[in-house]
Protein backbone atom coordinates (compact mmCIF):
# COMPACT_ATOMS: atom_id res chain seq x y z
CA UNK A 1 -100.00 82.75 113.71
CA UNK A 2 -97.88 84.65 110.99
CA UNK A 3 -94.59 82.84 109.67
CA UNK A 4 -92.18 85.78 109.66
CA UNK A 5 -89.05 85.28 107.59
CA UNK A 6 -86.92 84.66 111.06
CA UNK A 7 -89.04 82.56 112.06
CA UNK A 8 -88.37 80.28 108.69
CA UNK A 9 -84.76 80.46 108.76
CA UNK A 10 -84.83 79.29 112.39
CA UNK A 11 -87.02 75.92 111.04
CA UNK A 12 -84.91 75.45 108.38
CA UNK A 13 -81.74 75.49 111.07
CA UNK A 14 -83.80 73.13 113.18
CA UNK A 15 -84.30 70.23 110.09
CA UNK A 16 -80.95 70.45 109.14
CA UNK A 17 -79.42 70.74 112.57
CA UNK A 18 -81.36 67.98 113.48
CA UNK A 19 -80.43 66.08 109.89
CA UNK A 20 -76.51 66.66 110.38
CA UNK A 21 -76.95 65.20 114.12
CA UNK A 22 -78.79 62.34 113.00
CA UNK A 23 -75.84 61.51 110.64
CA UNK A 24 -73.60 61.87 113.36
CA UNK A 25 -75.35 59.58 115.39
CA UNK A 26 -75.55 57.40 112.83
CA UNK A 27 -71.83 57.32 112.13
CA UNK A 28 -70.93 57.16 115.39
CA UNK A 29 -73.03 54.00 116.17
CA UNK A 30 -71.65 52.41 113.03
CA UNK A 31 -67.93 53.32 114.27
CA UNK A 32 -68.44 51.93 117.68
CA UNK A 33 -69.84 48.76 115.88
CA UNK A 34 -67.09 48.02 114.42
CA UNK A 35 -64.80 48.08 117.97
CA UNK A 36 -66.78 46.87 120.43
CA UNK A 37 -69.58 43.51 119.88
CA UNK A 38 -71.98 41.97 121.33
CA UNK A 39 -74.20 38.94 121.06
CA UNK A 40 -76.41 37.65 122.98
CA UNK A 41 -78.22 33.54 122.64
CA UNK A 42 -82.09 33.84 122.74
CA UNK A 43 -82.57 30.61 122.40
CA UNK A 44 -85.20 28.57 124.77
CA UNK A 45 -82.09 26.04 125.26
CA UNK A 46 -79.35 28.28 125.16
CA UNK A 47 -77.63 26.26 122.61
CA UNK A 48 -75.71 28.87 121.16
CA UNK A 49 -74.12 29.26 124.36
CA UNK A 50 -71.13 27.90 126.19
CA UNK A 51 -71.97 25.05 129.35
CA UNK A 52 -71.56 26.42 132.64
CA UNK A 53 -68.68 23.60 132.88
CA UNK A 54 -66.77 25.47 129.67
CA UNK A 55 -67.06 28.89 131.20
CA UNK A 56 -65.94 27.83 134.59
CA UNK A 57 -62.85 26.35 132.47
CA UNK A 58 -61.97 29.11 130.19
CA UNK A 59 -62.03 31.48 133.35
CA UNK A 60 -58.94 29.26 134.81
CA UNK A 61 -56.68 29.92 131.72
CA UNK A 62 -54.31 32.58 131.96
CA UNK A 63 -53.17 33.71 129.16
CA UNK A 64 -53.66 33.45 125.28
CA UNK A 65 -54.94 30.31 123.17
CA UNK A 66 -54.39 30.28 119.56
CA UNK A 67 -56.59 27.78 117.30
CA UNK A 68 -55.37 26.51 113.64
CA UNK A 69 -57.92 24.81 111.99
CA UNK A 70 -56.20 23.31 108.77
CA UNK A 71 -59.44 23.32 106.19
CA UNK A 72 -59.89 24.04 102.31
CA UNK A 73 -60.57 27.28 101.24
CA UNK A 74 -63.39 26.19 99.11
CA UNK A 75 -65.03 23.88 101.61
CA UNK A 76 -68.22 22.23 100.76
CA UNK A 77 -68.98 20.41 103.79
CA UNK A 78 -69.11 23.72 106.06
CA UNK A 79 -66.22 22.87 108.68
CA UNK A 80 -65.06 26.38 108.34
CA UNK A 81 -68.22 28.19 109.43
CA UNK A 82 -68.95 25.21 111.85
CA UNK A 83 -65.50 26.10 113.58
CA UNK A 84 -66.08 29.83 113.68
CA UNK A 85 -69.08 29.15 115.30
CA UNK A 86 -67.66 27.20 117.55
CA UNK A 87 -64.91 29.30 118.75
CA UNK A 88 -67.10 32.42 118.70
CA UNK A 89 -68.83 30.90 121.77
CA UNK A 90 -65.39 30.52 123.53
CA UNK A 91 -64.10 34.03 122.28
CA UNK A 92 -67.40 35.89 124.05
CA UNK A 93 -65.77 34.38 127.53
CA UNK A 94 -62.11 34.56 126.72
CA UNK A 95 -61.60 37.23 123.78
CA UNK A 96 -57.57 35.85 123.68
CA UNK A 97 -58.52 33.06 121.61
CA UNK A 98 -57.61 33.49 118.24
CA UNK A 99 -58.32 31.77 115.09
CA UNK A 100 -56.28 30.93 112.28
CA UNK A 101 -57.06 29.16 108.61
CA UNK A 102 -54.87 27.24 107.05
CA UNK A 103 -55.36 25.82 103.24
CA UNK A 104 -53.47 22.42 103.58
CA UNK A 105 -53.55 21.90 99.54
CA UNK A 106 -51.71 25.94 99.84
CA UNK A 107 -49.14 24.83 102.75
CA UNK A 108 -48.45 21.19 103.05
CA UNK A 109 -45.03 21.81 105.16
CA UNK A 110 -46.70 23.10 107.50
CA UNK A 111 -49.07 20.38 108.18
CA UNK A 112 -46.94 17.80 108.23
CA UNK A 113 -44.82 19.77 110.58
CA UNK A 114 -48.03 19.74 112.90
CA UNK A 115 -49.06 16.13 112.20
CA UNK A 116 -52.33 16.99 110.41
CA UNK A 117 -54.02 13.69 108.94
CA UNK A 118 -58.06 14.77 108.73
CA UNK A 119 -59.65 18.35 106.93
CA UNK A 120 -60.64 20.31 109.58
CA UNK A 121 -58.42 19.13 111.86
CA UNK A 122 -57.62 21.86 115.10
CA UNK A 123 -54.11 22.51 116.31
CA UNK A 124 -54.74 23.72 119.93
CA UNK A 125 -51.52 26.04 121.63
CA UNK A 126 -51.63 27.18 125.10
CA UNK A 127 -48.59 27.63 127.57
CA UNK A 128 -45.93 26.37 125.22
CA UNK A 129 -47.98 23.16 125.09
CA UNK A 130 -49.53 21.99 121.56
CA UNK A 131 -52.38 18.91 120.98
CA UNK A 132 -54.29 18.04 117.87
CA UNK A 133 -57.55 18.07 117.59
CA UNK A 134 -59.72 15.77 115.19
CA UNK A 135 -63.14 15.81 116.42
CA UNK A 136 -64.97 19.44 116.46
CA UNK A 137 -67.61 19.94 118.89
CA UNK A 138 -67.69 21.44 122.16
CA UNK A 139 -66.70 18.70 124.14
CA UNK A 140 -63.78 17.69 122.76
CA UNK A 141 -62.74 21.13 122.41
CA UNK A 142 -63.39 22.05 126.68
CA UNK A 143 -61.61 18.49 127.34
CA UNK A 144 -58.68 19.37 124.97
CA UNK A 145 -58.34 22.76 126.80
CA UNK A 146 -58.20 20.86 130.26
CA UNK A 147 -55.54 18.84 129.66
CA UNK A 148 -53.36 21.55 128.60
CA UNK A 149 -54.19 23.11 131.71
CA UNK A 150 -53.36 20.84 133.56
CA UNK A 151 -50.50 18.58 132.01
CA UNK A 152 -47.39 19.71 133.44
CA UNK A 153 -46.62 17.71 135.99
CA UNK A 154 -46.24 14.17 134.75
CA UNK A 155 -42.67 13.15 134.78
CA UNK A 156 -42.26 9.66 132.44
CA UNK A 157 -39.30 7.31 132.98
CA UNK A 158 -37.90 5.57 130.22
CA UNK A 159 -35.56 2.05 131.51
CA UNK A 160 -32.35 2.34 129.83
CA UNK A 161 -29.43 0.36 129.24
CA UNK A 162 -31.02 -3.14 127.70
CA UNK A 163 -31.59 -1.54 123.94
CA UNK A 164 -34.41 -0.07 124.46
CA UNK A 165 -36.12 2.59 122.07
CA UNK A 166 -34.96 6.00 122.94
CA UNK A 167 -37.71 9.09 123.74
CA UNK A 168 -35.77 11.63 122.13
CA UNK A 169 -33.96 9.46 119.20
CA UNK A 170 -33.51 9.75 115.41
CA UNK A 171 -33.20 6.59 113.98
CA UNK A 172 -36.00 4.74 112.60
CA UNK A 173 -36.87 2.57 115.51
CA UNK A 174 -36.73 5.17 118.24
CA UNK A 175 -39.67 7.19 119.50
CA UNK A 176 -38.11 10.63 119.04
CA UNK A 177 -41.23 12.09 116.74
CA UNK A 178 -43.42 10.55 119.97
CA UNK A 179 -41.72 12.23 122.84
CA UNK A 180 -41.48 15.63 120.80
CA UNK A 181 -45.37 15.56 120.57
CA UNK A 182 -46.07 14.56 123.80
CA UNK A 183 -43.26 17.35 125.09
CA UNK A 184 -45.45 20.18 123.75
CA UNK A 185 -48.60 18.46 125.98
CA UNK A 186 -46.40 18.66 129.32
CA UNK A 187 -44.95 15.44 129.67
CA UNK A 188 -41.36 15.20 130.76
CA UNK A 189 -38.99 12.20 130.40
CA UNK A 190 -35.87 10.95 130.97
CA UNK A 191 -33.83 7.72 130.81
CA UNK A 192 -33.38 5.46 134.17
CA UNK A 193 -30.49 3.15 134.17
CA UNK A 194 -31.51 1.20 137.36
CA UNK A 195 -27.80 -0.68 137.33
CA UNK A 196 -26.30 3.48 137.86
CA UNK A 197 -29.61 4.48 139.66
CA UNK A 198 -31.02 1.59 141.96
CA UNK A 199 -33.96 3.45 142.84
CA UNK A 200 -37.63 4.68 140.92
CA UNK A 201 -37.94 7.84 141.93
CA UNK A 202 -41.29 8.24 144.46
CA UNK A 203 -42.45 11.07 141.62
CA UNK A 204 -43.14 8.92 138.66
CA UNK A 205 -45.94 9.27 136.70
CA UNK A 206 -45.50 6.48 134.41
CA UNK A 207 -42.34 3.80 134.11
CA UNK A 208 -41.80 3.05 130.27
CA UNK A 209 -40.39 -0.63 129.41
CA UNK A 210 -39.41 0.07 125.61
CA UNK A 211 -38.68 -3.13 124.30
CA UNK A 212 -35.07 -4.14 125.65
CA UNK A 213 -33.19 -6.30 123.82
CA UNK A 214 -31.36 -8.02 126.47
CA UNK A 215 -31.92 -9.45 129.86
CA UNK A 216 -32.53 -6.99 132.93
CA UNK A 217 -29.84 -7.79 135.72
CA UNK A 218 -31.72 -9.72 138.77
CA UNK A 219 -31.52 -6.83 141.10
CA UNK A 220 -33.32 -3.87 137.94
CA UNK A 221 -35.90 -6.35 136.94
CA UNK A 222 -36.78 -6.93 141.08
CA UNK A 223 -36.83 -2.62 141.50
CA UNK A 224 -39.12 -2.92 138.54
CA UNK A 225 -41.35 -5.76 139.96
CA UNK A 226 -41.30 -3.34 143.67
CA UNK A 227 -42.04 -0.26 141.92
CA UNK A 228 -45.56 -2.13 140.67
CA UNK A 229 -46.06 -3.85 143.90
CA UNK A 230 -46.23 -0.45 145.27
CA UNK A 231 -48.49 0.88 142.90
CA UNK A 232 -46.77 2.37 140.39
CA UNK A 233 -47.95 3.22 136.75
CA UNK A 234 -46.39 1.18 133.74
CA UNK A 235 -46.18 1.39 130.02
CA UNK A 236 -44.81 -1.97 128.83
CA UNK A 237 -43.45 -1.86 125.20
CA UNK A 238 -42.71 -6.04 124.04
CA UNK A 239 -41.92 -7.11 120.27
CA UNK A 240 -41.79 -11.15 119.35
CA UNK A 241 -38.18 -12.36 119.78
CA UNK A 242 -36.95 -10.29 122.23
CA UNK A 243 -34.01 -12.05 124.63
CA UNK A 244 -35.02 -10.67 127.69
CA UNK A 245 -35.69 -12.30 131.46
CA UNK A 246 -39.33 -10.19 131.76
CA UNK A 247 -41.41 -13.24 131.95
CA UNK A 248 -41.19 -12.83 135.55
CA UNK A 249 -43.24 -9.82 135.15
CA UNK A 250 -45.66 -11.04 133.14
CA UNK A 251 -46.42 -13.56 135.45
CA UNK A 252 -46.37 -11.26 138.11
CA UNK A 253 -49.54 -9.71 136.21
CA UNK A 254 -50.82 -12.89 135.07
CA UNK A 255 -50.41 -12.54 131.69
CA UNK A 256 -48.53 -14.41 128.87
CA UNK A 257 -47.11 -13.15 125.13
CA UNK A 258 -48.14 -15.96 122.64
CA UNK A 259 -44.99 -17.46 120.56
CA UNK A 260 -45.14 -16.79 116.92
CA UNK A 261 -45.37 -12.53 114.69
CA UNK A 262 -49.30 -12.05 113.86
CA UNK A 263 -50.36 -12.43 110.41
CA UNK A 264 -53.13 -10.55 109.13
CA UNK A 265 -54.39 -10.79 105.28
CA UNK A 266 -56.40 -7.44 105.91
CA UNK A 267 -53.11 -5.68 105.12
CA UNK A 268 -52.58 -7.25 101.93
CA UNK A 269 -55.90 -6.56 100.83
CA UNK A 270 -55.35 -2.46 101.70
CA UNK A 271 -52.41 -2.57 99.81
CA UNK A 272 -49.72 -3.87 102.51
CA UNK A 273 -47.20 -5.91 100.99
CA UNK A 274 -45.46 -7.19 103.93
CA UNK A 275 -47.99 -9.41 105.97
CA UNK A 276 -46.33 -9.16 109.57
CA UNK A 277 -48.76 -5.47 109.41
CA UNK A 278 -51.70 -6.29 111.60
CA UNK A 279 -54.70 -3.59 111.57
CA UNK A 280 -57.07 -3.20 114.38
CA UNK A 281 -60.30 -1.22 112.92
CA UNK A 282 -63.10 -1.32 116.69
CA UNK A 283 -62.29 -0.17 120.16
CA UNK A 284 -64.04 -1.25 123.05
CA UNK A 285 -65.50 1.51 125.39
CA UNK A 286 -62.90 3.19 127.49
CA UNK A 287 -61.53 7.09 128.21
CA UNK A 288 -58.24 5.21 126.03
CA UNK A 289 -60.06 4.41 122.79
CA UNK A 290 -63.62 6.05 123.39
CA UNK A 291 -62.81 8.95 120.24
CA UNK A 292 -60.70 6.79 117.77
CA UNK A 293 -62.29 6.06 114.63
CA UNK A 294 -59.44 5.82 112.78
CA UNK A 295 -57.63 2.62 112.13
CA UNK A 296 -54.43 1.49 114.04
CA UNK A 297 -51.43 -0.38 112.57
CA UNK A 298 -48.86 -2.22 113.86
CA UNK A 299 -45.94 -3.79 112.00
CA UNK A 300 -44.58 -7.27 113.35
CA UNK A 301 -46.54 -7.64 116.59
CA UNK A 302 -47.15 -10.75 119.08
CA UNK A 303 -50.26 -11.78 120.99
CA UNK A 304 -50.96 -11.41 125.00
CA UNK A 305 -53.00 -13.64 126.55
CA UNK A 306 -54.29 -13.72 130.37
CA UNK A 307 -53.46 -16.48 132.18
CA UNK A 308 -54.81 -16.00 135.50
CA UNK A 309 -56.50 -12.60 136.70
CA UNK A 310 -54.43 -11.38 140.11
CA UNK A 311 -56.45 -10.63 142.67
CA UNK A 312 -57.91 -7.08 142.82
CA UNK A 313 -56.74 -6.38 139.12
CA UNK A 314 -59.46 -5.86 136.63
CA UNK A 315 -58.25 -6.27 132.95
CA UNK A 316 -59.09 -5.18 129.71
CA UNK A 317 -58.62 -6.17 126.05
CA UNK A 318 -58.09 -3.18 124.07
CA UNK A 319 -56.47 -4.23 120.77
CA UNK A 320 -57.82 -7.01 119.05
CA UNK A 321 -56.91 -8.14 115.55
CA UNK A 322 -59.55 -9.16 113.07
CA UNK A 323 -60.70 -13.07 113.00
CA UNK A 324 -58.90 -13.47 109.48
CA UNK A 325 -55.77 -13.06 111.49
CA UNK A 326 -53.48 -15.96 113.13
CA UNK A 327 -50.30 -16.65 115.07
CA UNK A 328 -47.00 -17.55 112.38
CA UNK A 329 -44.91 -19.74 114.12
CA UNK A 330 -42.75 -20.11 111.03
CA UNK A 331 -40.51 -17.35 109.04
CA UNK A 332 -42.42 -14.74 107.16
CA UNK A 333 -41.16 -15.75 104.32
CA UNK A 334 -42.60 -17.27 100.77
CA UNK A 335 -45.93 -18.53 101.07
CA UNK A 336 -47.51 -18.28 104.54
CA UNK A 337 -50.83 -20.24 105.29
CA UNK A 338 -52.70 -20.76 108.49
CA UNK A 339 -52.09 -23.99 110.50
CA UNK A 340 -55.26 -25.03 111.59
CA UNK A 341 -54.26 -26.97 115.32
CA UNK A 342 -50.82 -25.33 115.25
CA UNK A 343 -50.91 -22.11 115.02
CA UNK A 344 -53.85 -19.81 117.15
CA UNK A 345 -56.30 -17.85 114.89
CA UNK A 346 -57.87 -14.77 115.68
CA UNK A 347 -59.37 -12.25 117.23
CA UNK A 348 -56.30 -12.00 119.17
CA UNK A 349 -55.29 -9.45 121.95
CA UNK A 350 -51.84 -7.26 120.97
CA UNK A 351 -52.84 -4.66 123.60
CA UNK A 352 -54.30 -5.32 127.22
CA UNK A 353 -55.13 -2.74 129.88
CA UNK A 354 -54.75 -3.49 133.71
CA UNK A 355 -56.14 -1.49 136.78
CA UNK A 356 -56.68 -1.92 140.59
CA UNK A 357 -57.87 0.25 143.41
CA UNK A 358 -55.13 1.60 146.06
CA UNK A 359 -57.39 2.60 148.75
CA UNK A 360 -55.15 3.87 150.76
CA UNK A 361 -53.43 5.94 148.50
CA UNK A 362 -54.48 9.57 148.77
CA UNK A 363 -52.25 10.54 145.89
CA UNK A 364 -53.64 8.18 143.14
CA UNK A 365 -56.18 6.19 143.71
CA UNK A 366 -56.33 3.89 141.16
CA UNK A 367 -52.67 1.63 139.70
CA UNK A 368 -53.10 1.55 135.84
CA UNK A 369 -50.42 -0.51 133.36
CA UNK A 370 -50.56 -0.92 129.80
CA UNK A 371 -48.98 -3.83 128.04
CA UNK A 372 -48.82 -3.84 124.37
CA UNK A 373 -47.56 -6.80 122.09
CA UNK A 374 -45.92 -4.02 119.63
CA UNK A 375 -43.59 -1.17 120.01
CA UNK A 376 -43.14 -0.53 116.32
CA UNK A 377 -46.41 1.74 115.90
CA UNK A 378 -45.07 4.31 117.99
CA UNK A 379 -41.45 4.55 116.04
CA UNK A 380 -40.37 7.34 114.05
CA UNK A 381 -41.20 5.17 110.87
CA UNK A 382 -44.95 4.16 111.89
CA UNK A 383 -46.22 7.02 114.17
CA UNK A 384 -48.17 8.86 110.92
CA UNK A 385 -49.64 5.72 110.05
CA UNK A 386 -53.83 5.83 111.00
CA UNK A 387 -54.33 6.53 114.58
CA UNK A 388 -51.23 5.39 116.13
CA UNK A 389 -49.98 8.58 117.52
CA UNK A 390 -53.39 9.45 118.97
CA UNK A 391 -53.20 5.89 120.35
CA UNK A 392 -50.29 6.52 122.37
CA UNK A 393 -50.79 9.82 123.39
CA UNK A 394 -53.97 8.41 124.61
CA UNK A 395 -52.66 5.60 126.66
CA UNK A 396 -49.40 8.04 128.56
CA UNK A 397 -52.36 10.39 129.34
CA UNK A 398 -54.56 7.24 131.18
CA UNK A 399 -51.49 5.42 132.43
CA UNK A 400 -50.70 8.88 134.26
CA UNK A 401 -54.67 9.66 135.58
CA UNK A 402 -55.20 12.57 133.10
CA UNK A 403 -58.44 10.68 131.93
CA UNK A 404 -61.18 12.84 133.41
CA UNK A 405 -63.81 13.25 131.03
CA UNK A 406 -65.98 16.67 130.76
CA UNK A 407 -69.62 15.79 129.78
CA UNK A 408 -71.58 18.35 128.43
CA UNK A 409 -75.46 17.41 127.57
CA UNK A 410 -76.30 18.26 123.89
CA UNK A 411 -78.16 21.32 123.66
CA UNK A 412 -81.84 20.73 121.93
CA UNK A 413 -84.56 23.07 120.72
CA UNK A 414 -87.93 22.54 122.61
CA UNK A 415 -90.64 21.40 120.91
CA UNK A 416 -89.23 22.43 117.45
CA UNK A 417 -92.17 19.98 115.96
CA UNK A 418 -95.96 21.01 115.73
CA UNK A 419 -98.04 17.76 115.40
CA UNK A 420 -101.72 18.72 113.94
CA UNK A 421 -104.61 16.81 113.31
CA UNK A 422 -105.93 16.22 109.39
CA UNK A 423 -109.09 18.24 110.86
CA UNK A 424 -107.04 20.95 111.99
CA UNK A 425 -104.71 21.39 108.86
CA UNK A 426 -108.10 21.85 106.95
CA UNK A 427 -109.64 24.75 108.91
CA UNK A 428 -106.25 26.72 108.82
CA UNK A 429 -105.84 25.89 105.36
CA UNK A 430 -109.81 26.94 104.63
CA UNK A 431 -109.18 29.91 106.77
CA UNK A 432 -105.81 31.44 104.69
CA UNK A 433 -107.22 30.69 101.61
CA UNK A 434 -110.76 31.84 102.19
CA UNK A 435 -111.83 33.80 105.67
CA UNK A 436 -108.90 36.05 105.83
CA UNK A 437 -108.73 36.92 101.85
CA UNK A 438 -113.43 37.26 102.29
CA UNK A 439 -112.60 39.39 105.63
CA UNK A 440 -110.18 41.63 103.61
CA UNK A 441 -112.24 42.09 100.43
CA UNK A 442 -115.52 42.44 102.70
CA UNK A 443 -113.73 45.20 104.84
CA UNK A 444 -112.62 47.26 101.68
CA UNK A 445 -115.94 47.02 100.27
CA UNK A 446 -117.63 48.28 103.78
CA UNK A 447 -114.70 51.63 103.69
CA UNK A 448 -115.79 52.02 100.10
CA UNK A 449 -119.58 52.39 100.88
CA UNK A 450 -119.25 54.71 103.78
CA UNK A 451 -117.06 56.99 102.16
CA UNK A 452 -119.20 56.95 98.83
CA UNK A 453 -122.35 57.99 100.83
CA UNK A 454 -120.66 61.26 102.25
């Protein structure tokens, strides 16, 4: 067949037409990869993927979540990439998530505006509602995210009108740094004054006893002692010294505050001067302390001690003080020494837990009280200090059944080991260094011979 000059040009159209739509395709594809993305986990495990109880969650939030994660710029231990990571699995399902970094060494206003103590630490928003977030994995991220969901209908009571520390004040002993926090989670107080009010309302999530500094009138402290009778949640605040008539209440739950301010030598040794600050460094097992790892501290606190277990109440030390620790009867003042036969040494309780099945109760099933020997750790002057905020966020979210605990299975490669035998390592070992290089010489030898003999 002749090649006419046409016939040329025509070819040459066809290469380049077909060179200049390549391109295009080219720079199409790499336009549209830049708006649109897509990933996909082929993993045997799927571990790159989001639980089936994540996705079910994420699919019940309306509207968007932004993430803060305040970490160093020039992080060495990865937390950075770990949290992109992280979030990138949540984004593929719910693509309003958003990210943000922030250098705490660049803007430390701004973390102690959001109460950031650890690197890496998470700063979760959703719905007007904020919650800190130290440990990063899935699970505490999905469990974060459901009780933001659902945290806005638990209405707190505060008893007013004995002293007590105030929700929403300023001064140093108040809890006004407390109740802002726990505002942005969906709690909602307000102060009862029983002797004005001389009822609990029916829709109380949790009663808060604050330490009052005088004696509740006959008729408030027997509303208080109904309102547990019938099952009602309570946060009990108590301090050593206080001049109130609550011992009736403590008896009423079998329990008993020692005399005397705990002492503990641990503080001094940490750098505490005054020795009235007692540290409690383990937790027992339980949705209240199950993720602190951080030590608690609490300034001028008093033992608690049960004295006879009520029936159908199951109880629960959850603060105790280290052994080194004891009981001061005297004043904290000069030189203080342990009393051996006086005085009671430690371990000694400063925060208890109490629980009991309501059967018939369709509402809430289960009565829960707290009862701790120290309301100074949650004051505006002690909340930053350790783990005490996370402490009492953690206890108002128990005390008012948002406990429940998403459990997601860690995700594991299969077989991601290969186990051989000495005899086996030797053959693969004689076969890579020997029968594949003799197979490839032999075969360019044999090509070499046939095409020499044509």
């Amino acid at each position: 067949m002749e090649v006419s000059t046409q016939s040329r040009r025509a070819l040459r159209f066809q290469s380049w037409a077909f060179v200049v739509l390549f391109l295009t395709v080219i720079g199409l594809l790499a336009w549209l990869s830049t708006r649109y993305n897509m990933e996909a986990d082929w993993t045997a495990s799927g571990r790159h993927t989001l639980s089936a109880a994540s996705t079910a969650l994420l699919k019940q939030l309306d509207g968007p979540v932004t993430l803060t994660s305040f970490s160093r710029e020039d992080d060495l231990s990865g937390l950075r990439k770990r949290t992109q990571e992280l979030v990138a699995r949540y984004r593929r399902v719910k693509p309003e998530i958003t990210l943000n970094f922030v250098d705490p060494d660049l803007e430390p206003e701004r973390v102690r505006a959001a109460g950031i103590t650890l690197d890496g630490e998470l700063l979760l928003e959703y719905g007007g509602r904020r919650e800190n977030l130290k440990a990063i994995g899935e699970q505490a991220l999905t469990n974060a995210l459901q009780r933001m969901l659902r945290s806005g209908e638990r209405r707190v009571l505060f008893l007013g009108g004995h002293g007590e520390r105030k929700i929403d004040g300023e001064a140093n002993h108040d809890l006004g740094q407390w109740g802002r926090a726990l505002t942005e989670q969906g709690f909602r107080f307000a102060a009862i004054n029983l002797s004005v009010d001389p009822a609990i309302p029916a829709d109380t999530a949790v009663l808060v006893l604050a330490n009052p500094q005088t004696a509740l009138l006959p008729g408030e402290l027997q509303l208080v002692q109904e309102y547990l009778n019938n099952g009602g949640n309570l946060l009990w605040l108590s301090d050593p010294q206080e001049q109130n008539n609550t011992a009736a209440l403590a008896d009423q739950l079998g329990i008993h505050f020692l005399p005397g301010t705990l002492v503990d030598p641990t503080g001094q040794m940490l750098g505490i001067e005054h020795p009235a600050f007692v540290i409690v460094a383990e937790y027992p097992a339980h949705p209240v302390s199950e993720a602190l790892t951080t030590l608690t501290l609490f300034p001028k606190a008093h033992a608690i001690e049960l004295i006879e277990e009520k029936v159908g109440w199951r109880t629960l030390p959850l603060l105790n003080t280290l052994p080194r620790s004891w009981a001061e009867l005297g004043k904290l003042e000069g030189s203080i020494a342990f009393d051996e036969g006086v005085e009671r040494a430690g371990p000694l309780t400063i925060g208890m837990l109490l629980s009991r099945d309501l059967g018939e109760d369709e509402k809430r099933k289960q009565q829960r009280v707290a009862v701790l020997g120290d309301g100074d750790f949650l004051a505006n002057s002690y909340l930053g200090n350790g783990a005490n905020q996370e402490l009492g966020n953690r206890l108002l979210n128990w005390l008012s059944h948002d406990d429940s605990h998403i459990t997601i299975a860690p995700r594991t490669s299969p077989d991601s080991q290969l186990a051989i035998t000495p005899m086996l390592s030797m053959l693969i070992g004689f076969g890579f260094l020997l029968v594949i290089p003799g197979l490839l010489i032999g075969s360019g030898l044999l090509i070499w011979w046939r095409r020499r003999g044509r």
